[in-house]
Protein backbone atom coordinates (compact mmCIF):
# COMPACT_ATOMS: atom_id res chain seq x y z
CA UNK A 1 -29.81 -25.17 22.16
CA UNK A 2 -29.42 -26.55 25.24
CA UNK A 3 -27.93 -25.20 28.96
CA UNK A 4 -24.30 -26.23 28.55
CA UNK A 5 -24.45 -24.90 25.09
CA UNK A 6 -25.23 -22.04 26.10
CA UNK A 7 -23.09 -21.52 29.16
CA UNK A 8 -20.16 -22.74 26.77
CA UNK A 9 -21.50 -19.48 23.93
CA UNK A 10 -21.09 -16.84 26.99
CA UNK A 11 -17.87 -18.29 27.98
CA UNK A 12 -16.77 -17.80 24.56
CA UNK A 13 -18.19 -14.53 23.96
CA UNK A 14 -16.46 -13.33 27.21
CA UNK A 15 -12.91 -14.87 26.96
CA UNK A 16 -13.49 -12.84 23.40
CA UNK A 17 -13.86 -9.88 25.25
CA UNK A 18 -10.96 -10.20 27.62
CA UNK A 19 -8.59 -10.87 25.00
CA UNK A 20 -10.36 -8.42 23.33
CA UNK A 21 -9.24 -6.21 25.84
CA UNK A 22 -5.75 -7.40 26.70
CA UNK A 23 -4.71 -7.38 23.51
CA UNK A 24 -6.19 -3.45 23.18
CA UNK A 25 -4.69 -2.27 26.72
CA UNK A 26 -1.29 -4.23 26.25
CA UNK A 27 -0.18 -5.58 23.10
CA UNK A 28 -2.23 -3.95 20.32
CA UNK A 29 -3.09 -5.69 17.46
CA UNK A 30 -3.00 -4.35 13.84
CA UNK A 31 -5.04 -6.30 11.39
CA UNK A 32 -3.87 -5.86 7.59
CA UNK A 33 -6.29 -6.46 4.94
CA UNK A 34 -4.10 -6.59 1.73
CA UNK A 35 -6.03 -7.52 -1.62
CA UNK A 36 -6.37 -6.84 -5.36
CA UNK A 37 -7.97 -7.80 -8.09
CA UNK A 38 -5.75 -10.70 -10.71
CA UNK A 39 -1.97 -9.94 -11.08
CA UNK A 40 -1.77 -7.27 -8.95
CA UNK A 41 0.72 -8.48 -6.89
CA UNK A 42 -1.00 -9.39 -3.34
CA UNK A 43 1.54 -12.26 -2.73
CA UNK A 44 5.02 -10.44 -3.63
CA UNK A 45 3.50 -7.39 -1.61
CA UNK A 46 3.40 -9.41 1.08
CA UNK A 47 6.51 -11.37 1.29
CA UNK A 48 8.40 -8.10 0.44
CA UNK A 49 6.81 -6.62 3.37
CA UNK A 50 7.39 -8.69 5.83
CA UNK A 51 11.48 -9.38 4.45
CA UNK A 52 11.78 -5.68 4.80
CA UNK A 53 10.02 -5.36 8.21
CA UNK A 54 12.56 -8.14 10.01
CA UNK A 55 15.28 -6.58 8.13
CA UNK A 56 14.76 -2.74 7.94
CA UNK A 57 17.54 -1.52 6.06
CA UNK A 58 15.89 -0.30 2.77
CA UNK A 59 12.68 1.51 4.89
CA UNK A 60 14.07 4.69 5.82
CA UNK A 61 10.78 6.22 5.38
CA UNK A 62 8.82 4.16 7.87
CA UNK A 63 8.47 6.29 10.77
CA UNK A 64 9.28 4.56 14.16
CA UNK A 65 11.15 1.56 12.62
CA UNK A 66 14.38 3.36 15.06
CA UNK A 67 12.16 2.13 18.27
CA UNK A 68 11.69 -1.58 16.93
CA UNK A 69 14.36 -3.53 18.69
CA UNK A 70 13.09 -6.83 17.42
CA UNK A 71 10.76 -8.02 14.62
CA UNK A 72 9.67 -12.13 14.56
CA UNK A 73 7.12 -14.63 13.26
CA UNK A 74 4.87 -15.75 15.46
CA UNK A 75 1.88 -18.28 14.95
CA UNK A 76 -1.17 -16.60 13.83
CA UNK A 77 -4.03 -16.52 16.31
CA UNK A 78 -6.40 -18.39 14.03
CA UNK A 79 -5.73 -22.01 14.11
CA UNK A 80 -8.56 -23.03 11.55
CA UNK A 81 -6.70 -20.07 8.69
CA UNK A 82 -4.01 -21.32 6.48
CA UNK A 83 -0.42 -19.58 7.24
CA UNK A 84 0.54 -17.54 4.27
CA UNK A 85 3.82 -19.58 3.02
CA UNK A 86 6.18 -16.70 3.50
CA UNK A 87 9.50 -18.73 3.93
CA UNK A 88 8.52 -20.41 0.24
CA UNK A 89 7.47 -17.18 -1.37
CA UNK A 90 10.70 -15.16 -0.33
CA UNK A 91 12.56 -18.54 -1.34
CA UNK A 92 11.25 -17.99 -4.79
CA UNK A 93 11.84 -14.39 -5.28
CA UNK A 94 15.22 -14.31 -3.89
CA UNK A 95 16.70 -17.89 -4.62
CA UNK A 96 18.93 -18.91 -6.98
CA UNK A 97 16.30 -19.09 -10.29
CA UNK A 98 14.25 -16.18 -9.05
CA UNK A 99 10.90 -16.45 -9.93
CA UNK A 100 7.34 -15.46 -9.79
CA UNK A 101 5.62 -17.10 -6.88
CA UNK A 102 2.07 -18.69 -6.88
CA UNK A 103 -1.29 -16.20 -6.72
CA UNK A 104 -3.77 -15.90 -3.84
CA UNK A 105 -6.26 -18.26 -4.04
CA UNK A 106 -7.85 -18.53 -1.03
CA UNK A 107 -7.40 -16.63 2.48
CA UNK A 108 -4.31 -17.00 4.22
CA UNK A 109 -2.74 -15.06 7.29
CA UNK A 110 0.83 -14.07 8.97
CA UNK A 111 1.76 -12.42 12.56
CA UNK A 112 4.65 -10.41 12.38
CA UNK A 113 5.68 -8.83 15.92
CA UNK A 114 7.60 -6.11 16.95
CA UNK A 115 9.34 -5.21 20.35
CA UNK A 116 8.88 -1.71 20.44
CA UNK A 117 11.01 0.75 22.39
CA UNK A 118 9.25 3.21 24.62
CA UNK A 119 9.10 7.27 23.26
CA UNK A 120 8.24 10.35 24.65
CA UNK A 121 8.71 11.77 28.09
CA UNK A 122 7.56 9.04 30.23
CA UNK A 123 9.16 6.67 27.96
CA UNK A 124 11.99 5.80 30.54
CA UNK A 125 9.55 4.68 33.59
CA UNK A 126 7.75 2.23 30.98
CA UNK A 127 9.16 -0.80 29.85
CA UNK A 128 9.70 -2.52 26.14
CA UNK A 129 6.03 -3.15 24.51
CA UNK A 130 4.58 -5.63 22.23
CA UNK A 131 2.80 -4.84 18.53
CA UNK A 132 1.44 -7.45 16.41
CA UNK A 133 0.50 -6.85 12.75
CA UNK A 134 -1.67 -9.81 11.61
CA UNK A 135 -1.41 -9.61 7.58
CA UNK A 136 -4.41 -11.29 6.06
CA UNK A 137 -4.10 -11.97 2.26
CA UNK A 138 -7.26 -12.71 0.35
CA UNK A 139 -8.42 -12.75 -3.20
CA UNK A 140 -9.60 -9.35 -4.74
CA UNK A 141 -12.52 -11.33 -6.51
CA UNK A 142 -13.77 -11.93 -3.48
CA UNK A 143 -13.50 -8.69 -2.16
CA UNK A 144 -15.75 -7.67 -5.47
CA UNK A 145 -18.43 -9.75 -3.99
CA UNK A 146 -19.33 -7.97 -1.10
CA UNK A 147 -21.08 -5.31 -3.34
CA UNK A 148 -23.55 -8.31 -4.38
CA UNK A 149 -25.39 -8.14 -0.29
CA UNK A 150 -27.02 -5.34 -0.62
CA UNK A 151 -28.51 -6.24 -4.44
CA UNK A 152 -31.23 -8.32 -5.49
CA UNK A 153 -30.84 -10.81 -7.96
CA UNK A 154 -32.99 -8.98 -10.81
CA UNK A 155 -30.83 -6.02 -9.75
CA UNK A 156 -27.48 -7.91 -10.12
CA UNK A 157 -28.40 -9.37 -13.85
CA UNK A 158 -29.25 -6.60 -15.06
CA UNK A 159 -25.95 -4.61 -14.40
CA UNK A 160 -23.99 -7.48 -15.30
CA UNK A 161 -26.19 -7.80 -18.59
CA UNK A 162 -25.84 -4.29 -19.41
CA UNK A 163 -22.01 -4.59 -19.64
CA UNK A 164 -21.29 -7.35 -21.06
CA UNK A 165 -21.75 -6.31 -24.30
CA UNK A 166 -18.56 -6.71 -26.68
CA UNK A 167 -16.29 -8.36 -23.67
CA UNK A 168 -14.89 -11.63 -24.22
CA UNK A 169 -17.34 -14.71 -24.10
CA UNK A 170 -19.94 -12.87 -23.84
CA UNK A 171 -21.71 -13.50 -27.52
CA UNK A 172 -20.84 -17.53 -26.35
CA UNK A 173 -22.92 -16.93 -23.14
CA UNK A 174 -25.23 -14.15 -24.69
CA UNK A 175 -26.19 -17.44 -27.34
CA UNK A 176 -26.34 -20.01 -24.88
CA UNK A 177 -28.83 -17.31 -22.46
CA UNK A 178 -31.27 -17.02 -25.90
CA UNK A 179 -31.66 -20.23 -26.43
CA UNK A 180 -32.59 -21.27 -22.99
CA UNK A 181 -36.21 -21.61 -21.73
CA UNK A 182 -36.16 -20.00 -18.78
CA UNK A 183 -39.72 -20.58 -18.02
CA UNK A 184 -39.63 -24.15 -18.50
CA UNK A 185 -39.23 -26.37 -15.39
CA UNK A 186 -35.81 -26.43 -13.44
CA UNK A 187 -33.07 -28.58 -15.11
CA UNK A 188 -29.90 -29.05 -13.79
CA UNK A 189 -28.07 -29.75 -17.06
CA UNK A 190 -29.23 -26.48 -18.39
CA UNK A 191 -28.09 -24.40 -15.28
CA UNK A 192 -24.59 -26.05 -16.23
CA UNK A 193 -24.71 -25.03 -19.33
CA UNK A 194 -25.66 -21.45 -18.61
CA UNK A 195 -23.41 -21.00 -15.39
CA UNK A 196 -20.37 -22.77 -17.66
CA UNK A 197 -20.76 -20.63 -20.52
CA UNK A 198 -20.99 -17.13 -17.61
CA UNK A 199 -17.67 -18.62 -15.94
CA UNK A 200 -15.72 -18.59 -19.49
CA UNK A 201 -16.87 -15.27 -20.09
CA UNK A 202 -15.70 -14.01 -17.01
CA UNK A 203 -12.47 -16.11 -16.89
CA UNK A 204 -11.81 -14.61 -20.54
CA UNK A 205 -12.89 -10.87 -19.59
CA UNK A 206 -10.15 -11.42 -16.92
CA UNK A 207 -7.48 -12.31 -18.89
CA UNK A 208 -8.46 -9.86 -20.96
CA UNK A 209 -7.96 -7.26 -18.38
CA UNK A 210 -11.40 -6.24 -16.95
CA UNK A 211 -11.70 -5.78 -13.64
CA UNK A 212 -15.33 -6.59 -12.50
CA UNK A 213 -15.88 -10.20 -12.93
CA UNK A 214 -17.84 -11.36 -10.59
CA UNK A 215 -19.03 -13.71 -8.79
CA UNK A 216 -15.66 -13.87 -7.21
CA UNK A 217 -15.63 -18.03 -6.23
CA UNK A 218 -16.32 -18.76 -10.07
CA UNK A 219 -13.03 -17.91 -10.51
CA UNK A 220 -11.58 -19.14 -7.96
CA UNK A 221 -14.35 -22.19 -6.62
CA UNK A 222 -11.88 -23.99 -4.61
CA UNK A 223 -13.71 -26.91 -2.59
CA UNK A 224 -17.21 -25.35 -4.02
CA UNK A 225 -16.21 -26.44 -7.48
CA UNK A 226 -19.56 -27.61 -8.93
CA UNK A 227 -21.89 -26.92 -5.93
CA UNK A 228 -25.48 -25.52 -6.63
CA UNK A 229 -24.43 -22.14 -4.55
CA UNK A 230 -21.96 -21.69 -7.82
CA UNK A 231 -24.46 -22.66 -10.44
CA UNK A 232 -26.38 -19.66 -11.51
CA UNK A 233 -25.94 -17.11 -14.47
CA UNK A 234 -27.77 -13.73 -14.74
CA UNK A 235 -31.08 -13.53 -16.23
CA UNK A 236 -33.53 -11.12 -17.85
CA UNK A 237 -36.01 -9.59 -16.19
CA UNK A 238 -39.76 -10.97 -16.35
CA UNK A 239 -42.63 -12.72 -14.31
CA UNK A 240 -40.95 -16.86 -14.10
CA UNK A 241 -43.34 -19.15 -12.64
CA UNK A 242 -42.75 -21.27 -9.30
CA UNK A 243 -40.30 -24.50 -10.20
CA UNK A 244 -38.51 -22.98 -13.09
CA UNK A 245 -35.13 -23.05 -14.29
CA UNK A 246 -35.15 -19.10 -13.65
CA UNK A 247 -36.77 -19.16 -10.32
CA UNK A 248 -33.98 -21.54 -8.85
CA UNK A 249 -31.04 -18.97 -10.62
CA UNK A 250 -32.32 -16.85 -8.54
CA UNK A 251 -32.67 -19.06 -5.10
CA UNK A 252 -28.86 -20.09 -5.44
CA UNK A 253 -27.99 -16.20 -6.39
CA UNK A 254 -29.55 -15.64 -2.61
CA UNK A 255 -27.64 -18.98 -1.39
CA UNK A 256 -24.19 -17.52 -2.65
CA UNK A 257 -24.83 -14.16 -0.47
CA UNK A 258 -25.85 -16.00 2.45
CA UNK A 259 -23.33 -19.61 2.35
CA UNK A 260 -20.58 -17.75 0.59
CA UNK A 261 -20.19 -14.07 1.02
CA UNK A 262 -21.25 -13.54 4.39
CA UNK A 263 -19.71 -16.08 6.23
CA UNK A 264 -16.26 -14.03 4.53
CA UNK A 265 -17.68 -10.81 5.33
CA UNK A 266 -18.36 -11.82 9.23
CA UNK A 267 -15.29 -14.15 9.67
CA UNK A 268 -12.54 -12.17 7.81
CA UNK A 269 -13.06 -9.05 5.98
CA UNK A 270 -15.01 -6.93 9.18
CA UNK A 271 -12.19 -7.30 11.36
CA UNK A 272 -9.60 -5.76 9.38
CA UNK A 273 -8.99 -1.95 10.21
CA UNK A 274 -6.19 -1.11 7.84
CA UNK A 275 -6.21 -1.95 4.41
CA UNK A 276 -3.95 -1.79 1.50
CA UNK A 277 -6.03 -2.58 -2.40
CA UNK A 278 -3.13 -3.35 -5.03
CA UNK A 279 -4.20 -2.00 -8.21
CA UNK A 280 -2.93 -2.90 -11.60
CA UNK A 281 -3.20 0.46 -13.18
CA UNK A 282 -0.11 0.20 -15.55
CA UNK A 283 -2.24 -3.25 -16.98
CA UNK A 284 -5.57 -1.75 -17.23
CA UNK A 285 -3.90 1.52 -19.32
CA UNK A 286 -2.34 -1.14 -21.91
CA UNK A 287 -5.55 -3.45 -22.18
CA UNK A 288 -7.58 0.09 -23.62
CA UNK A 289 -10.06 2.38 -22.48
CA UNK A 290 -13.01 -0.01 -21.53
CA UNK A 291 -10.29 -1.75 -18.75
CA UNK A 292 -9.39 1.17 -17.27
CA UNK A 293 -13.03 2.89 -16.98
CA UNK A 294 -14.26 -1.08 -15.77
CA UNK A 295 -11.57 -0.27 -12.80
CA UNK A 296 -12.19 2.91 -11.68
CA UNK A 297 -16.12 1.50 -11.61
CA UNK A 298 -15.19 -1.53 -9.64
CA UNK A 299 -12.91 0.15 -7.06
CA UNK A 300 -15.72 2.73 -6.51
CA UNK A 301 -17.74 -0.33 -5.45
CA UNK A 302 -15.31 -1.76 -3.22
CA UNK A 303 -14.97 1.31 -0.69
CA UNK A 304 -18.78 0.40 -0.34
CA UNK A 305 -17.74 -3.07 1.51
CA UNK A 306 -14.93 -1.37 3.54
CA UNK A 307 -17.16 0.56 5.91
CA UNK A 308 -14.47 2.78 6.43
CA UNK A 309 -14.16 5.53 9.17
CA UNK A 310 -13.45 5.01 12.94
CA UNK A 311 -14.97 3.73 15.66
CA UNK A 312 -15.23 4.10 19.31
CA UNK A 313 -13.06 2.42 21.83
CA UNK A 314 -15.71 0.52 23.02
CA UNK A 315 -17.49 -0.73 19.91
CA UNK A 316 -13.86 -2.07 18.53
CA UNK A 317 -13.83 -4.20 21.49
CA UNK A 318 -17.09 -5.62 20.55
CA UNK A 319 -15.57 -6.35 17.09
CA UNK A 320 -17.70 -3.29 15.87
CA UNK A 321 -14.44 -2.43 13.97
CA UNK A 322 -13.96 0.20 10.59
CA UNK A 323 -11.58 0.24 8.08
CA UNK A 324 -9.33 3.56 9.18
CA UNK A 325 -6.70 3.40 6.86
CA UNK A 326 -6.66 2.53 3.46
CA UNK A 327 -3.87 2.57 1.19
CA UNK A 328 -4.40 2.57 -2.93
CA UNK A 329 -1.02 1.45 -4.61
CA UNK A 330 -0.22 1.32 -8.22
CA UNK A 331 1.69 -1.62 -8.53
CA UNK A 332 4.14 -2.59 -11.42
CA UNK A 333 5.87 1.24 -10.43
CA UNK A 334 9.80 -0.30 -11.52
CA UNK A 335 7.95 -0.87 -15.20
CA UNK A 336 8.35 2.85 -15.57
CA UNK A 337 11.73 4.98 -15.09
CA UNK A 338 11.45 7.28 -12.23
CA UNK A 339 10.86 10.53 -14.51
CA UNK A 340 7.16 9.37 -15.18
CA UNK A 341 6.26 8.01 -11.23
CA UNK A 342 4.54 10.99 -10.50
CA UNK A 343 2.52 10.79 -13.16
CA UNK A 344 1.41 7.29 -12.48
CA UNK A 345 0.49 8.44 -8.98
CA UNK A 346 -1.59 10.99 -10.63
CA UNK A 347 -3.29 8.87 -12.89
CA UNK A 348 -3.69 6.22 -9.74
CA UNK A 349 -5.21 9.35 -7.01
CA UNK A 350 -7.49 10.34 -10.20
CA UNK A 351 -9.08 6.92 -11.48
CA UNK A 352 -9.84 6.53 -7.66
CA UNK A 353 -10.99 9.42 -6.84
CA UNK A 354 -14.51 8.60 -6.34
CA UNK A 355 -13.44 5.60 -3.93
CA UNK A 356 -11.00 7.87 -2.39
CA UNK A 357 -13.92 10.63 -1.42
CA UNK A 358 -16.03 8.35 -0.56
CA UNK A 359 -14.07 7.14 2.13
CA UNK A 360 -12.55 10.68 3.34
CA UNK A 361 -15.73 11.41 3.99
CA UNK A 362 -16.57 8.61 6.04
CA UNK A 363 -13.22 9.73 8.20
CA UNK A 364 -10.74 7.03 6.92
CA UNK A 365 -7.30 7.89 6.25
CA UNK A 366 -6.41 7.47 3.01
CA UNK A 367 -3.37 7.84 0.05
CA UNK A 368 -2.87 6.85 -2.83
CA UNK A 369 0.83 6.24 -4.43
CA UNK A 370 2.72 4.21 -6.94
CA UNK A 371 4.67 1.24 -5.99
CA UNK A 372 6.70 -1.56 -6.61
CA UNK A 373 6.70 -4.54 -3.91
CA UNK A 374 10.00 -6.12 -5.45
CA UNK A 375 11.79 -4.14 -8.03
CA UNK A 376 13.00 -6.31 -11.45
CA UNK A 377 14.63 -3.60 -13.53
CA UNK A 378 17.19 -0.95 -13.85
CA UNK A 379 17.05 2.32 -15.32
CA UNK A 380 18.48 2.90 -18.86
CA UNK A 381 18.35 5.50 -21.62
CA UNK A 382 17.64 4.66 -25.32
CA UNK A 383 18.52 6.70 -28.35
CA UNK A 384 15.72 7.11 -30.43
CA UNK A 385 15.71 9.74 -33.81
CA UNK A 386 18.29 11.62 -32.18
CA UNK A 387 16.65 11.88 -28.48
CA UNK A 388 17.05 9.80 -25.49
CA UNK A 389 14.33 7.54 -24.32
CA UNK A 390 13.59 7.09 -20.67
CA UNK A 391 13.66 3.65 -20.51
CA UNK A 392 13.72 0.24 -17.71
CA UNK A 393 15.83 -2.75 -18.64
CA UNK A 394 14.74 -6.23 -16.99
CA UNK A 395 15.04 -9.96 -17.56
CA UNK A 396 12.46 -11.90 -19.39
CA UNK A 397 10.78 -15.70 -18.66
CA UNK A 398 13.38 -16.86 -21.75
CA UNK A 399 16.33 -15.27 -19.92
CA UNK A 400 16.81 -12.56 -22.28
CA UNK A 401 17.55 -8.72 -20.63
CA UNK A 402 15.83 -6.23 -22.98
CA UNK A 403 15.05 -2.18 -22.60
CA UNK A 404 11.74 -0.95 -22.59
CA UNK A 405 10.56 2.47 -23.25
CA UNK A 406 6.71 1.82 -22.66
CA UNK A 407 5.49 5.74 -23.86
CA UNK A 408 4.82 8.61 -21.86
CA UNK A 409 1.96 8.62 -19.82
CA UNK A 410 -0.11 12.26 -20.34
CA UNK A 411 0.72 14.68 -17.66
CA UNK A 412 -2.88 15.31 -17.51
CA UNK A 413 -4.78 12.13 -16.48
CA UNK A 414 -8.13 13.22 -17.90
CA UNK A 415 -6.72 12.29 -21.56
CA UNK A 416 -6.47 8.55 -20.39
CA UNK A 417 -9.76 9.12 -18.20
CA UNK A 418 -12.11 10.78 -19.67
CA UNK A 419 -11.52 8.93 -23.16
CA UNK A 420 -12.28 5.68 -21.16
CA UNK A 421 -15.70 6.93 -19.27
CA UNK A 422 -16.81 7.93 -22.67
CA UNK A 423 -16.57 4.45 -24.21
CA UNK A 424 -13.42 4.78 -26.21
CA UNK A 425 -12.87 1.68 -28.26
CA UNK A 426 -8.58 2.26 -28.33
CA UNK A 427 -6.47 5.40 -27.25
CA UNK A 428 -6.31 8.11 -29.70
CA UNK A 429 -2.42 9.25 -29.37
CA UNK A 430 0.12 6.38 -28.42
CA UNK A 431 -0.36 2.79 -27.12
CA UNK A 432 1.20 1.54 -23.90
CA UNK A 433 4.19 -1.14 -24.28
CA UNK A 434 4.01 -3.49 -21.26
CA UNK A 435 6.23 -6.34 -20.49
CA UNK A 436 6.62 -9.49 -18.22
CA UNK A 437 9.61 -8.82 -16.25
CA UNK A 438 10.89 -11.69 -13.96
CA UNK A 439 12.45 -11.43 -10.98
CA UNK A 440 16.13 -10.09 -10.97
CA UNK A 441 19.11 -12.30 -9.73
CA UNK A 442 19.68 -9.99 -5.79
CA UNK A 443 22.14 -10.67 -3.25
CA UNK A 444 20.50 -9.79 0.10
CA UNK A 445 23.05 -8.29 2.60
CA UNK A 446 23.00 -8.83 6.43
CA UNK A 447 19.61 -6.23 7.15
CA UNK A 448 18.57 -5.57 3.76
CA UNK A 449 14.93 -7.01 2.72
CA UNK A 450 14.68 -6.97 -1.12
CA UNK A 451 14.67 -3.89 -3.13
CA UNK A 452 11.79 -2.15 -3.79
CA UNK A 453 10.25 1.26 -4.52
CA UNK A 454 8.46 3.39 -1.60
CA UNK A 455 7.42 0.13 0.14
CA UNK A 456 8.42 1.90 3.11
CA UNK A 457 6.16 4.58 2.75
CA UNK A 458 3.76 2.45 2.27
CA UNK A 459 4.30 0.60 5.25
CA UNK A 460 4.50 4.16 7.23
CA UNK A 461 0.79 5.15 6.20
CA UNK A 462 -0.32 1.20 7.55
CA UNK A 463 1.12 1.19 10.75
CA UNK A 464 4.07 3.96 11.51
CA UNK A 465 1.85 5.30 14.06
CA UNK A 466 1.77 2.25 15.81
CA UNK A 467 5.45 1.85 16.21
């Protein structure tokens, strides 16, 4: 590295710093992590959000949303991020054929500021102030990923080898794995073969509603579609000599932490310092036991990445930054009638409880609730054998409206739980109904975002003290 590059580092580093500072003395800046893992909602969360933050008439509960006197897009700061396509996404929820927008596939981010009216005694000698929330949307799958830096690559197969048992794909890749030579020397078509066959099983454990499929960019390779860093499979343990097929698994294993993961971690994910994790709990429940247990497992791992807790004033100038809110949300909430909310949020606080002590301890604020970003159905009652059903009513892909009564969740969410950590095959009393509602035909009036359940109390818990 020569002089001017280094002169030209400093002067980066400390023009960092100074808007570092600025932007911590004068206009603060809130960054929002929002992820999830597969149809959890991340995008409609999002675009609901932000419609209901410019236009505040369904948040009563957001705290300080009296002293905002103006909300507005702005430009995000980072030129070199894709802009999350809000103006498209609302377009498609609200429009004239409502419908489900396109997933998050890669990272994308959206400023949203607010012109904040001064509070408090000295509020009349100071003048109208500036918060930004930068929302930064990025796949859940990735977010899974960050658990791999601190494991070694015989450590990673062998959890990943130890569950797989009885999941989708996995006799295909389980075959493919035995009749391998692993010993033999490095061949590129057979590390195809291997990493193909591990990709279907973890696209099909997916769909199939498991939550822990990772590697993350398998799913979703984008531009690295096909690259060596996305070619590897896990392995057995045992002593592989120099130049074999098994000691290169492992070398691109190492590659993917150190090309793929970090560069997230440092670029994206350790900035954020509130976080919201959309979980699909209501999904999980109806895919069985094994789905819901694979959850609670894999959003015990996540708080690891989140290095949650506060920091000082100081060390979150540096960009030493910690997550210090974290929301959990069970998504999907408008799929239930309102009489069995509470016990979704119970179910929700106790499959993440372990995530949820993990980072109270570390100081982070954190809640759990149930949700529901856009709401697609109305309440109804249906008469069953002489009793009335609580039931939703909403409008199906084909057009068709139709009732649902999905079955009562247990007022006690140890008979969903502890059924599922003891390796329940199917739930003993009642299934779970589930259905693909699509968005419902709305009328937005003049300061009304789209309707929703407790989206404002969400948004409170993010950033109401900021406002």
């Amino acid at each position: 590295m020569g002089i001017s590059d280094i002169a030209e580092d400093i002067t980066r580093r400390v023009e960092g710093l100074g808007a570092s500072v600025s932007e911590a003395l004068f206009e603060p800046v809130i960054r929002l992590g929002v992820t999830g893992l597969s149809r959890a909602g991340k995008t409609v969360f999002i675009t609901s959000l932000v419609a209901n933050l410019l236009d505040r008439g369904r948040m009563p509960a957001l705290s300080g949303g009296a002293n905002i006197r103006a909300a507005f897009l702005q430009p995000q700061p980072d030129d070199t991020v894709p802009r999350f396509d809000y103006e498209s996404h609302l377009a498609a929820l609200t429009g004239p054929t409502p419908h489900w927008p396109e997933g998050t596939r890669a990272v994308s981010e959206l400023r949203l500021s607010f012109r904040v009216a001064p509070t408090g005694l000295l509020g009349g000698l100071r003048g109208m102030r500036t918060v930004h929330l930068d929302i930064v949307d990025y796949p859940g799958e990735w977010l899974l990923d960050l658990s791999l830096l601190d494991k070694s690559f015989a450590d990673w197969s062998a959890g990943v080898l130890a569950r797989i048992d009885g999941r989708p794909g996995a006799a295909a890749f389980q075959a493919a794995l035995a009749g391998t030579d692993l010993s033999a020397r490095f061949d590129e078509p057979a590390a195809k073969r291997l990493a193909e066959a591990f990709t279907a099983h973890l696209h099909a454990s997916r769909a199939a509603g498991f939550s822990d499929c990772s590697p993350g960019r398998f799913l979703l390779p984008g531009e690295m579609e096909g690259s060596p860093a996305l070619t590897f499979a896990p392995l057995p343990p045992g002593e592989y000599p120099r130049g074999s097929l098994a000691r290169e698994m492992e070398r691109r294993f190492d590659a993917y932490k150190s090309k793929v993961v970090k560069p997230f971690f440092r670029e994206h994910f350790a900035r954020i310092d509130r976080q919201v994790v959309l979980v699909d709990v209501l999904g999980a429940i109806h895919a069985g036991p094994a789905a819901l247990e694979d959850l609670r497992r894999s959003m015990a791992e996540i708080l690891i990445a989140f290095r949650p807790g506060t920091s000082g004033f100081l060390a979150s100038l540096l960009g030493a930054k910690r997550v210090e809110r974290i929301l959990f949300a069970a998504t999907k909430a408008d799929h239930l009638h309102h009489l069995q909310h509470a016990r979704l949020s119970a179910i929700t606080s106790a499959l993440l409880r372990e995530a949820k002590d993990r980072a109270d301890f570390a100081g982070a604020q954190t809640q759990a609730l149930a949700l529901a970003s856009l709401r697609t159905t109305t309440e109804d009652l249906l008469a069953h054998e002489g009793e009335s059903l609580p039931a939703v009513r909403g409008r199906l892909a084909d057009g068709r409206s139709v009732a649902l009564y999905p079955g009562d969740l247990p007022e006690d969410p140890a008979q969903l739980l502890a059924p599922a950590r003891e390796g329940a095959q199917h739930w003993l009393e009642a299934d779970f109904g589930l259905m693909q509602f699509e968005p419902a035909p709305v009328k937005l009036r003049p300061g009304e975002g789209p309707p929703h359940i407790r989206l404002d109390r969400a948004a409170d818990f993010l950033i109401g003290d900021k406002l």
